[in-house]
C-alpha atoms as a PDB file:
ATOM      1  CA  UNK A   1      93.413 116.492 103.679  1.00  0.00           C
ATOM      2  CA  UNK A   2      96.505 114.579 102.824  1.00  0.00           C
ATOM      3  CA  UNK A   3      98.242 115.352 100.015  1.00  0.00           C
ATOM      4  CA  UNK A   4      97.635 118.733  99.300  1.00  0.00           C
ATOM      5  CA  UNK A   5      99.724 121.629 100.008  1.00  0.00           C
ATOM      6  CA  UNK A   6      98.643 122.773 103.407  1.00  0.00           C
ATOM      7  CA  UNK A   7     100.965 125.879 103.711  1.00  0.00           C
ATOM      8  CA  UNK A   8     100.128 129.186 104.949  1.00  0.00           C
ATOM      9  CA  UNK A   9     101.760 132.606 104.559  1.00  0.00           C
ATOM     10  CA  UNK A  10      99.914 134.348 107.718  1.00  0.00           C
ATOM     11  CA  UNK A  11      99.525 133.603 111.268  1.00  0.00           C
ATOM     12  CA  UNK A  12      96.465 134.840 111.070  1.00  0.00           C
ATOM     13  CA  UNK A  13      95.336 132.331 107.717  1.00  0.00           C
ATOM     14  CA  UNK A  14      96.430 129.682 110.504  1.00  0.00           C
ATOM     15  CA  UNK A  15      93.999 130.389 113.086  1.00  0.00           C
ATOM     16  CA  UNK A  16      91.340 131.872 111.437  1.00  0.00           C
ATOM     17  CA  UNK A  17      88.145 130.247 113.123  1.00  0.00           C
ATOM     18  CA  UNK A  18      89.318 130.274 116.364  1.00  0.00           C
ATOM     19  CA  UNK A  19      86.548 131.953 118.294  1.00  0.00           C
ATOM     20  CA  UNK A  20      85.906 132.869 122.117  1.00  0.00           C
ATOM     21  CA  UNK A  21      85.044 130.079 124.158  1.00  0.00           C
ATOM     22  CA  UNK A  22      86.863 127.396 122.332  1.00  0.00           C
ATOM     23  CA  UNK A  23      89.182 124.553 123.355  1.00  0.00           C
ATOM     24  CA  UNK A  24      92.779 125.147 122.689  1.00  0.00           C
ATOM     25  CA  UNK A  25      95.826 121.925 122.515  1.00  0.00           C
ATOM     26  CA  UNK A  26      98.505 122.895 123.039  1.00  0.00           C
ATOM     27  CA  UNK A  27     101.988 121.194 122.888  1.00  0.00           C
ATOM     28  CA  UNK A  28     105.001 121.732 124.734  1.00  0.00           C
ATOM     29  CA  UNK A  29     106.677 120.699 127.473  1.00  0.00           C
ATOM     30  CA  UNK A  30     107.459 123.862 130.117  1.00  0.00           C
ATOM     31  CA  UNK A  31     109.207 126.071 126.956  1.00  0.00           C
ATOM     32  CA  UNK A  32     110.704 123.206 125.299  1.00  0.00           C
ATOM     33  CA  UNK A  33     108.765 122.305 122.231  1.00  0.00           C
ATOM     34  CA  UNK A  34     106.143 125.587 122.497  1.00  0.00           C
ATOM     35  CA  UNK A  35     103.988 127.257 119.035  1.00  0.00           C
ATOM     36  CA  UNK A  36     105.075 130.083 120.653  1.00  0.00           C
ATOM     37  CA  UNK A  37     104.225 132.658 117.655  1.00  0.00           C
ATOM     38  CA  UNK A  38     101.182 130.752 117.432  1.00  0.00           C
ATOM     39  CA  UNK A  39     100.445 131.110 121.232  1.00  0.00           C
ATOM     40  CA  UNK A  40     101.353 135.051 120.169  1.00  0.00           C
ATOM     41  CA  UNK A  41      98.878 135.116 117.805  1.00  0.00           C
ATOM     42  CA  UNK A  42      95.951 134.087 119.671  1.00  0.00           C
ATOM     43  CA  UNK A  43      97.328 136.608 122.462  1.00  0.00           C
ATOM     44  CA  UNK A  44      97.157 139.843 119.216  1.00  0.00           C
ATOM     45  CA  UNK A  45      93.479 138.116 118.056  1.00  0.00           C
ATOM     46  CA  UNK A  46      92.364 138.854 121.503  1.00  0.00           C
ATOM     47  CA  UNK A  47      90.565 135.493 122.065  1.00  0.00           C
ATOM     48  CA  UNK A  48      88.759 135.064 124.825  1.00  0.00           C
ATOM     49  CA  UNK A  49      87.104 132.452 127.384  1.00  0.00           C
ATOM     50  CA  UNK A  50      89.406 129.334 125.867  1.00  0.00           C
ATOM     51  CA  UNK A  51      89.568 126.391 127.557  1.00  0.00           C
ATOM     52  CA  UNK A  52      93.404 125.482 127.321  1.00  0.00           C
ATOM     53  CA  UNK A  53      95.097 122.001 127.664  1.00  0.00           C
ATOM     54  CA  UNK A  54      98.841 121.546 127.642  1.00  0.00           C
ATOM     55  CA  UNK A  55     101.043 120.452 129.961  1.00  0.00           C
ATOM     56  CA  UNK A  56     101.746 123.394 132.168  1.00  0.00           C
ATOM     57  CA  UNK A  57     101.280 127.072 131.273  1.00  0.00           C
ATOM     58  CA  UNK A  58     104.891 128.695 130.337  1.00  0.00           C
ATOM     59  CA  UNK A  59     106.347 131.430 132.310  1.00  0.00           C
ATOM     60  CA  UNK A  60     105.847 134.759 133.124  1.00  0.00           C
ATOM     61  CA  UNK A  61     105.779 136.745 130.128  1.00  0.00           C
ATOM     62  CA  UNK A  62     106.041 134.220 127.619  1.00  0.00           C
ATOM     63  CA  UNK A  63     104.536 130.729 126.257  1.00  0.00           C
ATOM     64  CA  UNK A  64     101.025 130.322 127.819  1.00  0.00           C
ATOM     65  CA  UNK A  65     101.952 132.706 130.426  1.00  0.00           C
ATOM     66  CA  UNK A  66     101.050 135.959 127.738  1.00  0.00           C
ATOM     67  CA  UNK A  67      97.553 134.233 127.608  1.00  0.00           C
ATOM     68  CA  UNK A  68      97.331 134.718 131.501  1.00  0.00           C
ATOM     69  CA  UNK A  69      97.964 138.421 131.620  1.00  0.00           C
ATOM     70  CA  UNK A  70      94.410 139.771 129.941  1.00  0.00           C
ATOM     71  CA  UNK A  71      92.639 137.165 131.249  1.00  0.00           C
ATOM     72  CA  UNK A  72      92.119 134.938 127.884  1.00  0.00           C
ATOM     73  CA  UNK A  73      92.225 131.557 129.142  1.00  0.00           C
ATOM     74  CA  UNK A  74      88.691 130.714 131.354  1.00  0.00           C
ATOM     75  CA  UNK A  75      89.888 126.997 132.162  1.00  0.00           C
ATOM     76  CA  UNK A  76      93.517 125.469 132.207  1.00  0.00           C
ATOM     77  CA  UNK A  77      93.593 121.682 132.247  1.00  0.00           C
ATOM     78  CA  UNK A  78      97.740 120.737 133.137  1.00  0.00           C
ATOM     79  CA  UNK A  79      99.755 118.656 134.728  1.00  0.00           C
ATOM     80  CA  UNK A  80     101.403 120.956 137.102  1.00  0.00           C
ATOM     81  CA  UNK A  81     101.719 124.941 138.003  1.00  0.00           C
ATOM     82  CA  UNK A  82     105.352 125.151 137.101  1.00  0.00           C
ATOM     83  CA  UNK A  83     107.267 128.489 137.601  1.00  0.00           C
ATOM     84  CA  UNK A  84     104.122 130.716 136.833  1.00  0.00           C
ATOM     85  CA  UNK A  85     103.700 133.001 139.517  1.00  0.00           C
ATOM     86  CA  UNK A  86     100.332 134.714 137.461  1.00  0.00           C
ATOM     87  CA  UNK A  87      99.192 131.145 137.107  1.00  0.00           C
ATOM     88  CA  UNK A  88      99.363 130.321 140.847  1.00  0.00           C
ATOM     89  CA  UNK A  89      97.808 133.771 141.665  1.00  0.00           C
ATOM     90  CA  UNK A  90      94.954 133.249 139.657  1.00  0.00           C
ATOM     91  CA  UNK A  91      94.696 130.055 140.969  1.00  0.00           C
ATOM     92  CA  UNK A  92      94.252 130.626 144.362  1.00  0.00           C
ATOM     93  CA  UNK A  93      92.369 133.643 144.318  1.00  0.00           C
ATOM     94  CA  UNK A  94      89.558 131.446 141.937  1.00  0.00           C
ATOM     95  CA  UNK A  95      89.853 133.771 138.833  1.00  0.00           C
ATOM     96  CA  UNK A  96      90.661 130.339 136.973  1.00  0.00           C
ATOM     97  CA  UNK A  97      89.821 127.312 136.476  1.00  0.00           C
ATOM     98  CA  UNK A  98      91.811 124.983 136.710  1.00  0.00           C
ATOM     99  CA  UNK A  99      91.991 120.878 136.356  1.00  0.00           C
ATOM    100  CA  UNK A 100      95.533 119.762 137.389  1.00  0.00           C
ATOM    101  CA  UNK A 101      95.693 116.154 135.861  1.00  0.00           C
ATOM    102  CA  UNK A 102      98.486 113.702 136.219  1.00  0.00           C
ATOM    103  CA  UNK A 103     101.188 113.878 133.106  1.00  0.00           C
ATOM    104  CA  UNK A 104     100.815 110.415 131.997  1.00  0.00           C
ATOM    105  CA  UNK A 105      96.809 110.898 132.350  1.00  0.00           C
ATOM    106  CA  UNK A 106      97.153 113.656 130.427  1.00  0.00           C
ATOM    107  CA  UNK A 107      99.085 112.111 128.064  1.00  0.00           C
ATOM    108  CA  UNK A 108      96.328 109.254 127.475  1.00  0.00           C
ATOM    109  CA  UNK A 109      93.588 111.550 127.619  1.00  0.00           C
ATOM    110  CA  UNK A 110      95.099 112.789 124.338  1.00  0.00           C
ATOM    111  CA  UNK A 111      95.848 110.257 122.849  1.00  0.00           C
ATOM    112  CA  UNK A 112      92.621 108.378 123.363  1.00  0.00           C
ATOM    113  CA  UNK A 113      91.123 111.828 122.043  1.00  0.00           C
ATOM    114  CA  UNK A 114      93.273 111.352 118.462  1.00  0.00           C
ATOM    115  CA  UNK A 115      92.530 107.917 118.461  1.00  0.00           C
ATOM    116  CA  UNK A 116      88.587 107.848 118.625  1.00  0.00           C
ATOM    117  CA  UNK A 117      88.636 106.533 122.338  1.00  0.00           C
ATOM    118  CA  UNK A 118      86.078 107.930 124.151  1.00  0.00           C
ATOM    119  CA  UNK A 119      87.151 107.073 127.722  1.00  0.00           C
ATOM    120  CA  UNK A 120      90.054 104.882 129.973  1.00  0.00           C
ATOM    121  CA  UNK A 121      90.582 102.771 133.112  1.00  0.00           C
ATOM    122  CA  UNK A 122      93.733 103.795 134.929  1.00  0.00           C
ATOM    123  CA  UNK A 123      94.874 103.528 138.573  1.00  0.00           C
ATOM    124  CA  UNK A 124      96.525 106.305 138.367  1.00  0.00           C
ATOM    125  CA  UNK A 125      94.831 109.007 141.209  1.00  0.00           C
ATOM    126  CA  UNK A 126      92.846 106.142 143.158  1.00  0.00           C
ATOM    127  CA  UNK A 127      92.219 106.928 146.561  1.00  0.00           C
ATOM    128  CA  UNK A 128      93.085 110.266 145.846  1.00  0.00           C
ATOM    129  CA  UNK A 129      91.463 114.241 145.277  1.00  0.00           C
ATOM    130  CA  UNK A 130      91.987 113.770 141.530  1.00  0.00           C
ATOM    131  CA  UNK A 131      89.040 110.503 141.622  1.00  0.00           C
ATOM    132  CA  UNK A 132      86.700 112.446 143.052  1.00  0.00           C
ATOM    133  CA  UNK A 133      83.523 111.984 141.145  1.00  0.00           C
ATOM    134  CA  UNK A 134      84.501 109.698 138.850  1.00  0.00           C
ATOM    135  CA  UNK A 135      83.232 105.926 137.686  1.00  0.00           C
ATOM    136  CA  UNK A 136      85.888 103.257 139.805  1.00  0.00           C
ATOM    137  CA  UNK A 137      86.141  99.816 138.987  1.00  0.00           C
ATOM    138  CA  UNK A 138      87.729  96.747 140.138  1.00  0.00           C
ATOM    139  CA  UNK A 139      89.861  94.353 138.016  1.00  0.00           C
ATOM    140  CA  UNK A 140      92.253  91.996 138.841  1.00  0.00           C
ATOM    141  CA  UNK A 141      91.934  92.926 142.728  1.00  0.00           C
ATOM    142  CA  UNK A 142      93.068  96.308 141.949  1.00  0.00           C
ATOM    143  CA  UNK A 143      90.701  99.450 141.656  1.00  0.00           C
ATOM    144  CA  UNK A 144      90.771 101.728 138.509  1.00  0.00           C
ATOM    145  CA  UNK A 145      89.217 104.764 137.549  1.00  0.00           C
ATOM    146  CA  UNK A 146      87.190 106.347 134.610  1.00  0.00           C
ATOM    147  CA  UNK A 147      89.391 109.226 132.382  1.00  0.00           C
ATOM    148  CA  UNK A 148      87.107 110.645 129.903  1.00  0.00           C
ATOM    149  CA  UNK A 149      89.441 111.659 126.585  1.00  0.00           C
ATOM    150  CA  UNK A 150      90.296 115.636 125.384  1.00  0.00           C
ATOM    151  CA  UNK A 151      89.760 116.581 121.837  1.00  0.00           C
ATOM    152  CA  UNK A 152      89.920 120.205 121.062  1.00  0.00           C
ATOM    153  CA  UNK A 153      88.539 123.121 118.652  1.00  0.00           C
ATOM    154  CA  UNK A 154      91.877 123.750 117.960  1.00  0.00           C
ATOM    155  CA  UNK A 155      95.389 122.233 117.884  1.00  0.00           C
ATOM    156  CA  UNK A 156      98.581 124.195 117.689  1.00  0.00           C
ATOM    157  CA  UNK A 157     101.821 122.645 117.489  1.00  0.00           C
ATOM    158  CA  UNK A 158     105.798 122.954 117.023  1.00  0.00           C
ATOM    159  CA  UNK A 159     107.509 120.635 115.004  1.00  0.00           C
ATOM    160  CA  UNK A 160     111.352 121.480 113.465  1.00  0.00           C
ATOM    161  CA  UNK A 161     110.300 120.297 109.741  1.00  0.00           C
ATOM    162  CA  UNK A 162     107.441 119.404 107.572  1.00  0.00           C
ATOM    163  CA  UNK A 163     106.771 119.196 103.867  1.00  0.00           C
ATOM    164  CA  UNK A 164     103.894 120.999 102.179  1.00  0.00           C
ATOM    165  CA  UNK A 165     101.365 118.234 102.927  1.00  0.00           C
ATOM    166  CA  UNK A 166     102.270 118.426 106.227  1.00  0.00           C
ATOM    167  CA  UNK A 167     104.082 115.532 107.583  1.00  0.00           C
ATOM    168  CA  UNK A 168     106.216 116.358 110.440  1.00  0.00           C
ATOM    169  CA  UNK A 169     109.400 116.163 112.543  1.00  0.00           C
ATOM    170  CA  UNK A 170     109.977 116.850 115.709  1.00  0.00           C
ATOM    171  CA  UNK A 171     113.810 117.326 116.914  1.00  0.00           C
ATOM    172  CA  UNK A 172     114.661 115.335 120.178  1.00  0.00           C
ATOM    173  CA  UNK A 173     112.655 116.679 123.589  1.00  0.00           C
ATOM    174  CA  UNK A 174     111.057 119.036 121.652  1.00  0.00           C
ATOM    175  CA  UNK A 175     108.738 116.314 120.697  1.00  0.00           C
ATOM    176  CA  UNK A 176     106.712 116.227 123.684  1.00  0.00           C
ATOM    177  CA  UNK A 177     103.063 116.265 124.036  1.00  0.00           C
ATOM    178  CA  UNK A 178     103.401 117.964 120.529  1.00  0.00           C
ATOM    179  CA  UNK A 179     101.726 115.096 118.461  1.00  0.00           C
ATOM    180  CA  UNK A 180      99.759 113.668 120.937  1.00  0.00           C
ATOM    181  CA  UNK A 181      97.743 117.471 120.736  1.00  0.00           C
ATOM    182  CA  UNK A 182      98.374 116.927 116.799  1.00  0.00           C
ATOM    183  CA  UNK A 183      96.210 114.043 116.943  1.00  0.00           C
ATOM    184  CA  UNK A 184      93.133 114.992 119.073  1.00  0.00           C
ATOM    185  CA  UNK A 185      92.566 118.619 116.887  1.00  0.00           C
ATOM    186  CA  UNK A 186      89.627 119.187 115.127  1.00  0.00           C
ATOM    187  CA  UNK A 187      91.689 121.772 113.113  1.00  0.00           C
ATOM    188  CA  UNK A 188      95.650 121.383 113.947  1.00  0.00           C
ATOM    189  CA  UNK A 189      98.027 124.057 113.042  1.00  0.00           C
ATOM    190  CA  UNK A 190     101.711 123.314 113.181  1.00  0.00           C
ATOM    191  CA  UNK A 191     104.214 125.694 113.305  1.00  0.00           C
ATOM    192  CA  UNK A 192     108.124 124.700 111.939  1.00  0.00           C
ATOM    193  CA  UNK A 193     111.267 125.938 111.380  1.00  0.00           C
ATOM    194  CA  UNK A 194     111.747 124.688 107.687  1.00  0.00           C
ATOM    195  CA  UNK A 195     109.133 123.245 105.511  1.00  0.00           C
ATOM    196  CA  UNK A 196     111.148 121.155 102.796  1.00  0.00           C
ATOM    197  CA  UNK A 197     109.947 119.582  99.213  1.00  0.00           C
ATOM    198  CA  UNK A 198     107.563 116.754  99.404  1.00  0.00           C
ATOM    199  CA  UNK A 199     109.596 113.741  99.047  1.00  0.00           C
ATOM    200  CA  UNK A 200     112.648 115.085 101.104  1.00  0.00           C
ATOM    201  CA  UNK A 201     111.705 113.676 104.885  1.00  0.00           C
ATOM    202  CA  UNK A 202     112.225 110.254 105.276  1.00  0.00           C
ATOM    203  CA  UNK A 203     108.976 108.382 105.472  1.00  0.00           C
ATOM    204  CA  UNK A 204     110.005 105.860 108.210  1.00  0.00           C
ATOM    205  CA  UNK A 205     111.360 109.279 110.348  1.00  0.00           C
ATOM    206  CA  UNK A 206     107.817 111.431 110.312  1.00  0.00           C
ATOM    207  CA  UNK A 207     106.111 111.114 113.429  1.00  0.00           C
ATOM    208  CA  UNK A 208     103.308 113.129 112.441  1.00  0.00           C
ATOM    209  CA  UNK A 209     101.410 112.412 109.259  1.00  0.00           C
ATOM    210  CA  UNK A 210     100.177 114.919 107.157  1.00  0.00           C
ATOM    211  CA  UNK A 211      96.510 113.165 107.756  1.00  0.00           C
ATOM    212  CA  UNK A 212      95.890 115.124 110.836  1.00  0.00           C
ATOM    213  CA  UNK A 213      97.501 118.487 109.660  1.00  0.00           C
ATOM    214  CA  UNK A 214      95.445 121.022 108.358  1.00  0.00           C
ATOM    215  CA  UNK A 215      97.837 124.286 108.276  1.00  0.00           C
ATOM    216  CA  UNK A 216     101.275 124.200 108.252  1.00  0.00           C
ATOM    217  CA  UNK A 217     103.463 127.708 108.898  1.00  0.00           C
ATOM    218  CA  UNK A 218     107.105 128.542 108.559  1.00  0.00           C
ATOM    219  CA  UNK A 219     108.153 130.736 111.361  1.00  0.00           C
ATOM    220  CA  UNK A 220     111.136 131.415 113.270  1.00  0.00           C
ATOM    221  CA  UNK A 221     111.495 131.070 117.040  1.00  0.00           C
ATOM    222  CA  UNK A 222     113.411 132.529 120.442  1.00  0.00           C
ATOM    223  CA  UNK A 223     113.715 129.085 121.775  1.00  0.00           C
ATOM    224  CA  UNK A 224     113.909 130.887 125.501  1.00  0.00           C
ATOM    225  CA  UNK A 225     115.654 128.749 128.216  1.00  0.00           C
ATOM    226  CA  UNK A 226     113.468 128.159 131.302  1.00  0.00           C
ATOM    227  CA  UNK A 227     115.632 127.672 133.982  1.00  0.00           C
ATOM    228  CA  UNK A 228     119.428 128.510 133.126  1.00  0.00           C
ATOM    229  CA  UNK A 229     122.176 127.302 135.607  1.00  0.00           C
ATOM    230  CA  UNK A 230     125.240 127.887 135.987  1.00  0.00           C
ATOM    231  CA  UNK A 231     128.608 126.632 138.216  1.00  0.00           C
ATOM    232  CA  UNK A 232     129.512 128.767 140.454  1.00  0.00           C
END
């Protein structure tokens, strides 16, 4: 609840619950923005049969990715494959599941999920694969279809500072998909870099109040670059 201390000392106090079979949030944008010791943890817990729901699903080796590799994750719903070779293996040879869902779709679909929406209208993916199946209807002359919203067992989430009740900041890019996922937990656990005295973040500057925070964690983070190029 808001307004009491919400810290942790343990990444495993800040998923304990999670269970095989649950739904997983995750935020992050390729490796920008990732929980990646929390996405660690949940690799060392051995969870199984999650459904997981983030934008794409890291790398080889690290992010998501590590969740790919003992065959934890039963269902991936992202925007795109990205520069996961495991991910596009298991993909085509059908030892995932997976719903690829347009970015700003996705985007909705959690934040109608935070918000208590049950379901959209968007154009977005008329006339195409991704409508297959699902309620269309006409406004305005112009055909839209039904996106039901994502909520999940779990939430876990990078942010660069929070105070013990949890309100959070995200730094720049790294922001992300990270609160809409904040929003649409049923239990959210955010990871930081530096959790500060309450009183010390501006209140006009949090983007994520402490209301949908349950666990907050101090950790500290590799920050890996995806793709790094160089001149010649």
């Amino acid at each position: 609840m808001a307004g009491f201390d919400k810290r942790v000392s343990t990444y495993a106090e800040a998923l304990d619950g999670l269970q095989d079979g649950m739904t997983v949030l995750a935020g992050g944008f390729g490796l920008c923005g990732i929980p990646e010791n929390l996405i660690a943890e949940i690799r060392r817990r051995g969870t199984r049969g999650l459904t997981v729901v983030s934008n794409n699903c890291g790398v080889d080796g690290f992010g998501l990715g590590v969740l790919l590799e003992d065959r934890q994750i039963r269902k991936m719903i992202a925007s795109y494959v990205g520069e996961n070779a495991l991910f596009e293996k298991q993909l085509l040879d059908g030892d995932l599941e997976v719903e690829l869902t347009p970015q700003g779709t996705l985007a909705e679909k959690l934040r109608a999920g935070g918000a208590g929406i049950p379901a959209f209208f968007t154009a977005t993916g008329y006339g195409t694969p991704v409508a297959e199946g699902k309620e269309v209807r006409e406004f305005d002359g112009r055909h839209y279809i039904l996106e039901h919203a994502i909520s999940g067992d779990f939430a876990i989430v990078k942010g660069w500072k929070a105070d013990h009740y949890g309100n959070v900041v995200y730094r720049h890019t790294a922001q992300n998909f990270n609160p809409l996922a904040a929003a649409a937990g049923r239990i959210t656990v955010v990871e930081v870099e530096e959790i500060v005295e309450p009183g010390e973040l501006e209140p006009s500057q949090i983007h994520t109040p402490g209301i949908y925070v349950d666990r907050i964690i101090c950790g500290t983070f590799e920050k890996r670059i995806e793709k790094r190029t160089l001149r010649g």
